[in-house]
N, C-alpha and C. Protein backbone atom coordinates (compact mmCIF):
# COMPACT_ATOMS: atom_id res chain seq x y z
N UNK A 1 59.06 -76.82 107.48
CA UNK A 1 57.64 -76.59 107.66
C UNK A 1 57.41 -76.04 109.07
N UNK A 2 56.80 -74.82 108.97
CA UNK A 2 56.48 -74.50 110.42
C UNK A 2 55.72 -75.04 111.53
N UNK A 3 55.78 -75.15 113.22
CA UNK A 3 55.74 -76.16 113.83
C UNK A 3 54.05 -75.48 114.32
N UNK A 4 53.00 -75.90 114.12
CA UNK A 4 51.77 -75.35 114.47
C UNK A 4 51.68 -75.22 116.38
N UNK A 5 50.72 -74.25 116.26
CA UNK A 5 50.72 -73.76 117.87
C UNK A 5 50.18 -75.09 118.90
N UNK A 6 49.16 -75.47 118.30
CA UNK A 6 48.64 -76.68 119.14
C UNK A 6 49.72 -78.02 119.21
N UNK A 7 50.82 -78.18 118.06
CA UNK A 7 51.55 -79.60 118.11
C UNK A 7 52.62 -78.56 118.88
N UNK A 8 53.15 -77.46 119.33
CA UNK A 8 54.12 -77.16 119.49
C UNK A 8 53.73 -77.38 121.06
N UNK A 9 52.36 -76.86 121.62
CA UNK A 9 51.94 -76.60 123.22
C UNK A 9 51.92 -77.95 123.33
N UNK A 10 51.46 -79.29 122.73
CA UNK A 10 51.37 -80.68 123.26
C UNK A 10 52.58 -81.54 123.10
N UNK A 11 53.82 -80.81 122.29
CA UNK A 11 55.25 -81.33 122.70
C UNK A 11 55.72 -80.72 124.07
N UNK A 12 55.33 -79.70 124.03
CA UNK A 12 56.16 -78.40 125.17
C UNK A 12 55.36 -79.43 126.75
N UNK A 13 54.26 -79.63 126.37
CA UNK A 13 53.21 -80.04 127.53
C UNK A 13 53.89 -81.57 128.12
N UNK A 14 54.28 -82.47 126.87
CA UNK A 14 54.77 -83.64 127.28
C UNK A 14 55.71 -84.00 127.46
N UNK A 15 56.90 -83.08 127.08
CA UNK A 15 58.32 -82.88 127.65
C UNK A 15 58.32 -82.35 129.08
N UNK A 16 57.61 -81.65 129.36
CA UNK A 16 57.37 -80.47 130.90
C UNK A 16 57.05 -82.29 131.94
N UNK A 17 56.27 -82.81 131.21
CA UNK A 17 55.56 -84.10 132.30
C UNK A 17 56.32 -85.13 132.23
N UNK A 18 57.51 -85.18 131.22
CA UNK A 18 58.11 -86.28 131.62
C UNK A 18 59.24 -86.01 131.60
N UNK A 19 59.50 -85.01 131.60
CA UNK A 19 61.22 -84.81 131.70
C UNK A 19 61.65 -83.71 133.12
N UNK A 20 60.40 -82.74 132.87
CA UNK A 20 60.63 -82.10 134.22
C UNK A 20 60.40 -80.26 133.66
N UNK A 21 59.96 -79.35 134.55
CA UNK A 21 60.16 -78.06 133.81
C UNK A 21 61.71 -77.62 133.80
N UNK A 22 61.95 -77.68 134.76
CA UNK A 22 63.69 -77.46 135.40
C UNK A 22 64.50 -77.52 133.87
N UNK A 23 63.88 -79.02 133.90
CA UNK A 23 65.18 -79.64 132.25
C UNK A 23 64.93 -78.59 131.50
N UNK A 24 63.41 -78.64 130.95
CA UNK A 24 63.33 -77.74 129.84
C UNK A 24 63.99 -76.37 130.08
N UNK A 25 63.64 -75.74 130.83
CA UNK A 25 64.32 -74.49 131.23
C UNK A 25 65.95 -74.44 131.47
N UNK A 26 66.72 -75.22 131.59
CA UNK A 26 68.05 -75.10 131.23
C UNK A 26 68.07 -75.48 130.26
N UNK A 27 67.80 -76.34 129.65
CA UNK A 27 68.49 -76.79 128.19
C UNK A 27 67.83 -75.67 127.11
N UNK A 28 66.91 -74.98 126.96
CA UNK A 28 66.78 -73.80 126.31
C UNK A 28 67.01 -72.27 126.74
N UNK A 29 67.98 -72.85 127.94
CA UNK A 29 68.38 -71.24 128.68
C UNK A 29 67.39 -70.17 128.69
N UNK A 30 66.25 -70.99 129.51
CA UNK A 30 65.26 -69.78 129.85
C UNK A 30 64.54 -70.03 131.17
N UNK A 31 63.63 -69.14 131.70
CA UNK A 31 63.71 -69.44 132.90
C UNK A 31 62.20 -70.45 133.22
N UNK A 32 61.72 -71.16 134.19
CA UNK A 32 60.54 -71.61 134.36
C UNK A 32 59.21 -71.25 134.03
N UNK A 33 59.62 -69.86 134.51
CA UNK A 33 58.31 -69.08 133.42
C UNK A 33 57.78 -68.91 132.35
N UNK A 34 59.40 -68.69 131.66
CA UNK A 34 59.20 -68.72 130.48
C UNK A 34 58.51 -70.32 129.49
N UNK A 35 58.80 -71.01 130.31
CA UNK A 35 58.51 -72.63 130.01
C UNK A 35 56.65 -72.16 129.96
N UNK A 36 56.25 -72.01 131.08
CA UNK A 36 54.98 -72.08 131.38
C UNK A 36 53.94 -70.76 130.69
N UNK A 37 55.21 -69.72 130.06
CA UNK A 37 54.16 -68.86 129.06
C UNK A 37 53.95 -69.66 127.83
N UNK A 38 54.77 -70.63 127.39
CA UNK A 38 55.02 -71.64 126.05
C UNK A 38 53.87 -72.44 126.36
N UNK A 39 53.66 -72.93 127.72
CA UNK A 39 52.93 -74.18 128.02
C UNK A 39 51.19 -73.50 127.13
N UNK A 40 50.98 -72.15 128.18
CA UNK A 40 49.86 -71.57 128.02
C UNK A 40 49.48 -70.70 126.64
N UNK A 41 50.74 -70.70 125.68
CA UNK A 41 50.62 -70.10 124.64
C UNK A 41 50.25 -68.70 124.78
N UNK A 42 51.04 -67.96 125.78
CA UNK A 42 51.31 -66.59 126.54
C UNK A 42 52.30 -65.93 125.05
N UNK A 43 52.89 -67.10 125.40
CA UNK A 43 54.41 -66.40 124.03
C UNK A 43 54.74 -67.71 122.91
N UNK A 44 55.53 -66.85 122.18
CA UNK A 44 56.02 -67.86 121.09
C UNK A 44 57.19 -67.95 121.27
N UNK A 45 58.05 -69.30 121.04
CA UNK A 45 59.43 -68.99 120.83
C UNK A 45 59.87 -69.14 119.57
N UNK A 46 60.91 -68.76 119.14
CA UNK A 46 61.56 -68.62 117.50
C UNK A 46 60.65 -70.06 116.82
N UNK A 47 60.98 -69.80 115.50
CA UNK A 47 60.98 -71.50 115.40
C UNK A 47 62.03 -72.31 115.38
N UNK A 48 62.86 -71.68 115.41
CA UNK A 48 64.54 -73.05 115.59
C UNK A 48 63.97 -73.30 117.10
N UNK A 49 63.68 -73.03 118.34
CA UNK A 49 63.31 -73.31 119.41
C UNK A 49 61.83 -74.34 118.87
N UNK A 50 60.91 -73.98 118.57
CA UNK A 50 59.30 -74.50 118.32
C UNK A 50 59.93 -76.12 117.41
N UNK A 51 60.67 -75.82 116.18
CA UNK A 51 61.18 -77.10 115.95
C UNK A 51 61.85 -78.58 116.83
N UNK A 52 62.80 -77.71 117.56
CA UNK A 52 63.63 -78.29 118.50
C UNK A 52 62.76 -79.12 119.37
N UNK A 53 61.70 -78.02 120.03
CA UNK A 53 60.49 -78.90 120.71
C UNK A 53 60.12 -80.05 120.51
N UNK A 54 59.17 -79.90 119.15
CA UNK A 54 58.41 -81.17 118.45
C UNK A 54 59.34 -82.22 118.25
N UNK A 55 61.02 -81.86 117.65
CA UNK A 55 61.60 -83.10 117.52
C UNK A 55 61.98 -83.63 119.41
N UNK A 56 62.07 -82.88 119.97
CA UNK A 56 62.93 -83.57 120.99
C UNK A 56 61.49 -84.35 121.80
N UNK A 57 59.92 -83.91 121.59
CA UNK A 57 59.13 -84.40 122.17
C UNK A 57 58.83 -85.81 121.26
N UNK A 58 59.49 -86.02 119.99
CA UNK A 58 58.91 -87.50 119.59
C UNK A 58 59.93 -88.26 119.66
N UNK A 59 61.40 -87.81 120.28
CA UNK A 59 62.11 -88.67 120.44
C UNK A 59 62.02 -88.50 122.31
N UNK A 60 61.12 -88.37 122.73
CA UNK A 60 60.94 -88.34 123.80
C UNK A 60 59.51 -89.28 124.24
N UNK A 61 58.94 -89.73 123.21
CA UNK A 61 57.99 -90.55 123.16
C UNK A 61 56.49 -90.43 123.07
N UNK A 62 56.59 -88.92 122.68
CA UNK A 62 55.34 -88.49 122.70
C UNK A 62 54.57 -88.99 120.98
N UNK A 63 52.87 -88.77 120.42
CA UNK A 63 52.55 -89.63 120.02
C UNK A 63 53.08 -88.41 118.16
N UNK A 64 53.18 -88.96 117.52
CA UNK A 64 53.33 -88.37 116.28
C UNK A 64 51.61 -87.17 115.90
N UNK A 65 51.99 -85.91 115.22
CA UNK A 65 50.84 -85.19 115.40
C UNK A 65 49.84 -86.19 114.14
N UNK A 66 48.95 -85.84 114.09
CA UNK A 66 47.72 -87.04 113.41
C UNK A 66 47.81 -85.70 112.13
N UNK A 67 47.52 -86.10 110.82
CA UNK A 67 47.66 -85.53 109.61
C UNK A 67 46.88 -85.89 108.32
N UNK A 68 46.32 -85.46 107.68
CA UNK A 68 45.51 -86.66 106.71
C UNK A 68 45.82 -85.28 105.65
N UNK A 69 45.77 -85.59 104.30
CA UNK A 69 45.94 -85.36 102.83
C UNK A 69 44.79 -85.35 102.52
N UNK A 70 44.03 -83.89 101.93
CA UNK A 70 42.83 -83.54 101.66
C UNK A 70 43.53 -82.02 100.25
N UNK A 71 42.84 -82.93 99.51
CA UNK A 71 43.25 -81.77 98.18
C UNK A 71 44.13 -81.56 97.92
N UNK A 72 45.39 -82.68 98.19
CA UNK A 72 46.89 -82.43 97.82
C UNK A 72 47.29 -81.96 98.78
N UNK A 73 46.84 -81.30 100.44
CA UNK A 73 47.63 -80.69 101.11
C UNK A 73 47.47 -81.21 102.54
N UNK A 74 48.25 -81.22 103.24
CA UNK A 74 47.99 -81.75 104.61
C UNK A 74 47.51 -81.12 105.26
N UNK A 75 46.55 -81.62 106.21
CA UNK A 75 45.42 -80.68 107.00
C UNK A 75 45.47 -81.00 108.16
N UNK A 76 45.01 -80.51 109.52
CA UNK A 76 44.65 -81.70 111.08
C UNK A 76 43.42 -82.09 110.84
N UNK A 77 43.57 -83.27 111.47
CA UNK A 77 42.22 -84.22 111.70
C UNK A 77 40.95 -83.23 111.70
N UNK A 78 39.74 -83.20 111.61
CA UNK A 78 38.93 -82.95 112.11
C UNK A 78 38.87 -82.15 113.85
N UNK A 79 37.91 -81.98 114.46
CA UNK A 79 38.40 -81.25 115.31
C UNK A 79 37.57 -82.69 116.55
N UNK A 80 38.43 -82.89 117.50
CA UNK A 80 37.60 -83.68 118.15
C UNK A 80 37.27 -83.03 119.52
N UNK A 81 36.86 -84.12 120.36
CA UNK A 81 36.10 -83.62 121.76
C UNK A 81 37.97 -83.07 122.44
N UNK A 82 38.89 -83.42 122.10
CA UNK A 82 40.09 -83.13 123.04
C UNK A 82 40.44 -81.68 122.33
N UNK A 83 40.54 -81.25 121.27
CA UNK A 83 40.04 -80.01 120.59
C UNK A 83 39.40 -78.62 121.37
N UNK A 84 37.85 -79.26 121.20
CA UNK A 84 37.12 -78.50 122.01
C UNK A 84 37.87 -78.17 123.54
N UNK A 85 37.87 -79.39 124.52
CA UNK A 85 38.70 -78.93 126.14
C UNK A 85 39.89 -78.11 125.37
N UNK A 86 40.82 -78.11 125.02
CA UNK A 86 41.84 -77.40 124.81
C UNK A 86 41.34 -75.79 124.41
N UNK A 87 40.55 -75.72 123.39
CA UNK A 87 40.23 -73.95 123.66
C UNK A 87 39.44 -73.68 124.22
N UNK A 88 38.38 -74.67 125.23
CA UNK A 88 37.96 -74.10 126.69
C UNK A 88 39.12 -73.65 127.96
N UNK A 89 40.18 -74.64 127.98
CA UNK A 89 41.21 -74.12 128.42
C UNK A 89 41.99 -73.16 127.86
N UNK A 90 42.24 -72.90 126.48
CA UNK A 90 42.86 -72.18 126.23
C UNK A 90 42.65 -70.30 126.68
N UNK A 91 41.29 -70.49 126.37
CA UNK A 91 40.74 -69.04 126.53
C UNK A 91 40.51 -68.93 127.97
N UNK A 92 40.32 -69.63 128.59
CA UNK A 92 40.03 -69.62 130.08
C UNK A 92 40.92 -68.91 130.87
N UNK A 93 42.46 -69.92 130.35
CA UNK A 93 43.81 -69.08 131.25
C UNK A 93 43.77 -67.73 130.28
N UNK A 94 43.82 -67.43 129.10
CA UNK A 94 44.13 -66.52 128.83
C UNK A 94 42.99 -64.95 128.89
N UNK A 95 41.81 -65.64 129.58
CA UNK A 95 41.02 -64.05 130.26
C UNK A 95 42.10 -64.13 131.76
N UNK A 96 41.99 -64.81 132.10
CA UNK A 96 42.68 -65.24 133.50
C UNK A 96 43.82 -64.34 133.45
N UNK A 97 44.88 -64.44 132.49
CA UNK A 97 45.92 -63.32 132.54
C UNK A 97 45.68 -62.15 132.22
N UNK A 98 44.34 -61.63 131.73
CA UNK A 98 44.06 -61.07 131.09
C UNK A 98 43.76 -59.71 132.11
N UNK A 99 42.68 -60.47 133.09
CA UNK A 99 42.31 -59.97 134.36
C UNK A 99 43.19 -59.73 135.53
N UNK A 100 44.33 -61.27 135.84
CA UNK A 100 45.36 -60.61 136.55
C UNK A 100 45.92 -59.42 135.94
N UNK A 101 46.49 -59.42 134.72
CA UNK A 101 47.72 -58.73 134.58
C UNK A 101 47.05 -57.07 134.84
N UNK A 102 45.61 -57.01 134.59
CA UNK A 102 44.91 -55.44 134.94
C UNK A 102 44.82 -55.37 136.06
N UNK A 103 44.42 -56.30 136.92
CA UNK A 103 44.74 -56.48 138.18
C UNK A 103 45.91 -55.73 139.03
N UNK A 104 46.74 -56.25 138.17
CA UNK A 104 48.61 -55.69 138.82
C UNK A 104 48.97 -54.39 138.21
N UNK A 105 48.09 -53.57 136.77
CA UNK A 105 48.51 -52.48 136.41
C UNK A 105 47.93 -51.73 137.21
N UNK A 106 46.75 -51.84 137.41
CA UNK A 106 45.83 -50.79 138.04
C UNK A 106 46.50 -50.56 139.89
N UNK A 107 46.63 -51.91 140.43
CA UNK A 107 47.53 -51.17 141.27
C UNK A 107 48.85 -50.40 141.46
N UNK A 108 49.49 -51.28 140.48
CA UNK A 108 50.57 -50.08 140.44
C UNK A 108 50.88 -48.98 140.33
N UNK A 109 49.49 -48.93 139.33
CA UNK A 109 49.31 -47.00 139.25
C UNK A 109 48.86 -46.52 140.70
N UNK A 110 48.32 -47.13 141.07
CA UNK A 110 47.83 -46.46 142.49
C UNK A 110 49.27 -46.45 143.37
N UNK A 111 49.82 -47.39 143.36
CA UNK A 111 50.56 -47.50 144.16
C UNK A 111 50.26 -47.88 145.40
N UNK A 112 49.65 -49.34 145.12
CA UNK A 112 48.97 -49.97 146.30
C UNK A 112 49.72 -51.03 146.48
N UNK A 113 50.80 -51.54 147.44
CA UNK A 113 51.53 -52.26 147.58
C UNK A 113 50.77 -53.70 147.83
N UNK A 114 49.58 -53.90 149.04
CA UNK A 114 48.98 -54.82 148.79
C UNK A 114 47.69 -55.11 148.10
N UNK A 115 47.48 -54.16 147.53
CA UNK A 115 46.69 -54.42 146.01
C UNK A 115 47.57 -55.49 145.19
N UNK A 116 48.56 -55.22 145.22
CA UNK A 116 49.70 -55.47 144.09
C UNK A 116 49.89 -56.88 144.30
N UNK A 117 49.72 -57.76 146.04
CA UNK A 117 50.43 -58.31 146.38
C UNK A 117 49.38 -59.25 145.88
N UNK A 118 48.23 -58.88 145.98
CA UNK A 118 47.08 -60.00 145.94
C UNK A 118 46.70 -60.09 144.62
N UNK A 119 46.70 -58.97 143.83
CA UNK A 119 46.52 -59.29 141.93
C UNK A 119 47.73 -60.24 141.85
N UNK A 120 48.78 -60.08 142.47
CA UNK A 120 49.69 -60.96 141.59
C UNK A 120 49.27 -62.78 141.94
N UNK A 121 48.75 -62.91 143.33
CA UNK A 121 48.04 -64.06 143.58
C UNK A 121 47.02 -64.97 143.07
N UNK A 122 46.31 -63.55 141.74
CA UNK A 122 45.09 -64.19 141.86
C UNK A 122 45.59 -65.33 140.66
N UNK A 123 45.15 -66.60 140.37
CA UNK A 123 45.05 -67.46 139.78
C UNK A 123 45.27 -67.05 137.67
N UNK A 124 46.47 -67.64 137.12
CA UNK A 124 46.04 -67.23 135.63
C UNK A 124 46.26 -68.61 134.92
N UNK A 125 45.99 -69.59 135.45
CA UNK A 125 45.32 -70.93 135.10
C UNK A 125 44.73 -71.30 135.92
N UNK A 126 43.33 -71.97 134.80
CA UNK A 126 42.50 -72.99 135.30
C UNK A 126 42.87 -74.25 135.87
N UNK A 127 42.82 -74.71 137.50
CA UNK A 127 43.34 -75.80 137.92
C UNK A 127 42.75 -77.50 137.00
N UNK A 128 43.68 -78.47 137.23
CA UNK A 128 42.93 -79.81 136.52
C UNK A 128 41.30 -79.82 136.64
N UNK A 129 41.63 -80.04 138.47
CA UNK A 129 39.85 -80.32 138.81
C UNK A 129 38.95 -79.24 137.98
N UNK A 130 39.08 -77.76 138.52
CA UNK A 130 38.22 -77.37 138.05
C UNK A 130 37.76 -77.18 136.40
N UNK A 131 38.99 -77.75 135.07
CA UNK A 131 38.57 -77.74 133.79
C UNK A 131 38.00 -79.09 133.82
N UNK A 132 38.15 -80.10 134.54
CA UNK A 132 37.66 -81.27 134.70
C UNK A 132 36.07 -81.38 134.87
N UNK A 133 35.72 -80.88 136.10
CA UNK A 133 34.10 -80.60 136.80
C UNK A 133 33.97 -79.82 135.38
N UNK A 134 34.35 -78.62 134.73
CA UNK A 134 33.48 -78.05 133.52
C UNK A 134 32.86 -78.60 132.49
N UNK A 135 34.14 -79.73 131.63
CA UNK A 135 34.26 -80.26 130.59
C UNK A 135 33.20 -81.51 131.10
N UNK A 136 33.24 -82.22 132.47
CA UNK A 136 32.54 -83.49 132.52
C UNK A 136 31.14 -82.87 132.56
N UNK A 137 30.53 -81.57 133.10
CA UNK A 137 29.19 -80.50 132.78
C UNK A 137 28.87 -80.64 131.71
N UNK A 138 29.80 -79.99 130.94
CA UNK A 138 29.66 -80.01 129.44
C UNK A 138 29.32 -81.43 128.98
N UNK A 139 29.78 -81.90 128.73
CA UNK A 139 29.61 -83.38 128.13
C UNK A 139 28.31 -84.19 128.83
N UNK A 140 27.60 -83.88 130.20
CA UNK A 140 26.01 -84.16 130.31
C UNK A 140 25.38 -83.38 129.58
N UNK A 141 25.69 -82.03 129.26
CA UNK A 141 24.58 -81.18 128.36
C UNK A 141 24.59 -81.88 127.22
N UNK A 142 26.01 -81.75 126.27
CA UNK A 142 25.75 -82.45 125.25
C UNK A 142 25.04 -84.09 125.14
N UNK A 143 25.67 -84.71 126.09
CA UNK A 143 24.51 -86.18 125.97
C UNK A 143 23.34 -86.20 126.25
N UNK A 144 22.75 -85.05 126.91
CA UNK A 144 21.15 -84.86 126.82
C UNK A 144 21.04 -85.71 128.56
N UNK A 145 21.95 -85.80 129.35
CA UNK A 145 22.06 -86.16 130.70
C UNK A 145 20.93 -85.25 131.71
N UNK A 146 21.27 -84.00 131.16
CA UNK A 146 20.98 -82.33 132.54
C UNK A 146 19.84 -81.86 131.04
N UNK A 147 19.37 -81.38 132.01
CA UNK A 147 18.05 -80.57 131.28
C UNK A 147 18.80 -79.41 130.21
N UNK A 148 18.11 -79.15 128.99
CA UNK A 148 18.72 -78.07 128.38
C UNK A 148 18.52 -76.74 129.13
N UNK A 149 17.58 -76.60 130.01
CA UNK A 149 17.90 -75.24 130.64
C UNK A 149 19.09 -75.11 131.66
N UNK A 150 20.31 -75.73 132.10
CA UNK A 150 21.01 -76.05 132.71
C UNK A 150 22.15 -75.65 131.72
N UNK A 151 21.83 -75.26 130.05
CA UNK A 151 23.10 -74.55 129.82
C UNK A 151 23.52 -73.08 130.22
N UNK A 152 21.77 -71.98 130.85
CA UNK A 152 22.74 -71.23 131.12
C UNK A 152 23.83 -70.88 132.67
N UNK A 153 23.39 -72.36 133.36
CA UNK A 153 23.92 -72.02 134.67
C UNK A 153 25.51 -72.89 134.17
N UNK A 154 25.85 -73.62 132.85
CA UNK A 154 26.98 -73.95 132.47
C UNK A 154 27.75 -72.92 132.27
N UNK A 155 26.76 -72.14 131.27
CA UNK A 155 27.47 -70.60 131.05
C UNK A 155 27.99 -69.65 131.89
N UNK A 156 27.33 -69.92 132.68
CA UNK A 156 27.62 -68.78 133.92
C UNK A 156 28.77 -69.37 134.73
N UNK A 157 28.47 -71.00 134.71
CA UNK A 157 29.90 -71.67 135.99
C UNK A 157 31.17 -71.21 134.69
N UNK A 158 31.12 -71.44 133.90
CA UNK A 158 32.47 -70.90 132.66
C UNK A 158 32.45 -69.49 132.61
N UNK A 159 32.20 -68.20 132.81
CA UNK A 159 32.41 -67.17 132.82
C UNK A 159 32.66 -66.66 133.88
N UNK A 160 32.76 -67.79 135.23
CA UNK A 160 33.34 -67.56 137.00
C UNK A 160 34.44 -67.97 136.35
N UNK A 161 35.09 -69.08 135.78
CA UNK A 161 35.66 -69.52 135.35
C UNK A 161 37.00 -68.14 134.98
N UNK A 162 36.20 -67.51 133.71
CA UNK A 162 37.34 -67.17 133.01
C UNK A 162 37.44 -65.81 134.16
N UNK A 163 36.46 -65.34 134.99
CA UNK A 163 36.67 -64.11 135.73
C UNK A 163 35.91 -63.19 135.14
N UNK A 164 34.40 -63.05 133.77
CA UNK A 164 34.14 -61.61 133.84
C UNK A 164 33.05 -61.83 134.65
């Protein structure tokens, strides 16, 4: 059965935190980066690799993926609030590379050495704190905490966010 993208990034995520990136990256003979395009769901790896993951992350102690039987077929849970943060993060880093990586073409065509030096600097993940401060935003709008006109200055702190 093929290993889904979200159980494959939260084995890859909990092997990286308790075992180390280093490990992962030798024991699948690839390099750190490559660990951290897997982390961000930049790339895929085979699935004999994506398998390997999930098993070595539940004998590594991570929690079994949650599954329920709906119409004869197995489905994921419902979608919960940890759901939602995950494709606020998800899409976040991935305008983020989206913008570096034009960042680094456009100079190169120029041939701007420190153009080049500083696109490659700019940020293509969202740090803890700052998906943290978003998501804890978010979650006063939704509890009715912050005034509803305060979603579009949410909107706007998440679109500094992703960079347009």
């Amino acid at each position: 059965m093929p290993v889904s993208d979200i159980t494959f990034q939260n084995r890859i995520n909990f092997l990286v935190e308790v075992q180390g990136i280093e490990r992962q990256a030798q024991f699948y003979g690839v390099t750190r980066r490559t660990i951290r395009r897997w982390q961000g769901g930049e790339t895929r790896p085979s699935a004999r690799v994506r398998d390997s993951v999930r098993r070595r992350g539940l004998t590594a102690g991570a929690e079994p993926a949650e599954q329920r039987r709906e119409g004869g077929r197995f489905t994921a849970p419902e979608r919960d609030r940890f759901t939602a943060a995950f494709n606020v993060e998800r899409s976040i880093n991935r305008e983020r590379r989206r913008t570096r990586n034009a960042a680094i073409r456009d100079a190169q065509l120029r041939g701007n050495v420190r153009s080049e030096r500083m696109a490659r600097a700019l940020p293509s993940r969202i740090s803890e704190n700052e998906l943290r401060a978003l998501l804890d935003r978010r979650e006063r709008l939704l509890a009715g905490e912050e005034e509803e006109s305060e979603w579009g200055s949410w909107r706007a702190d998440y679109y500094a966010y992703v960079g347009r």
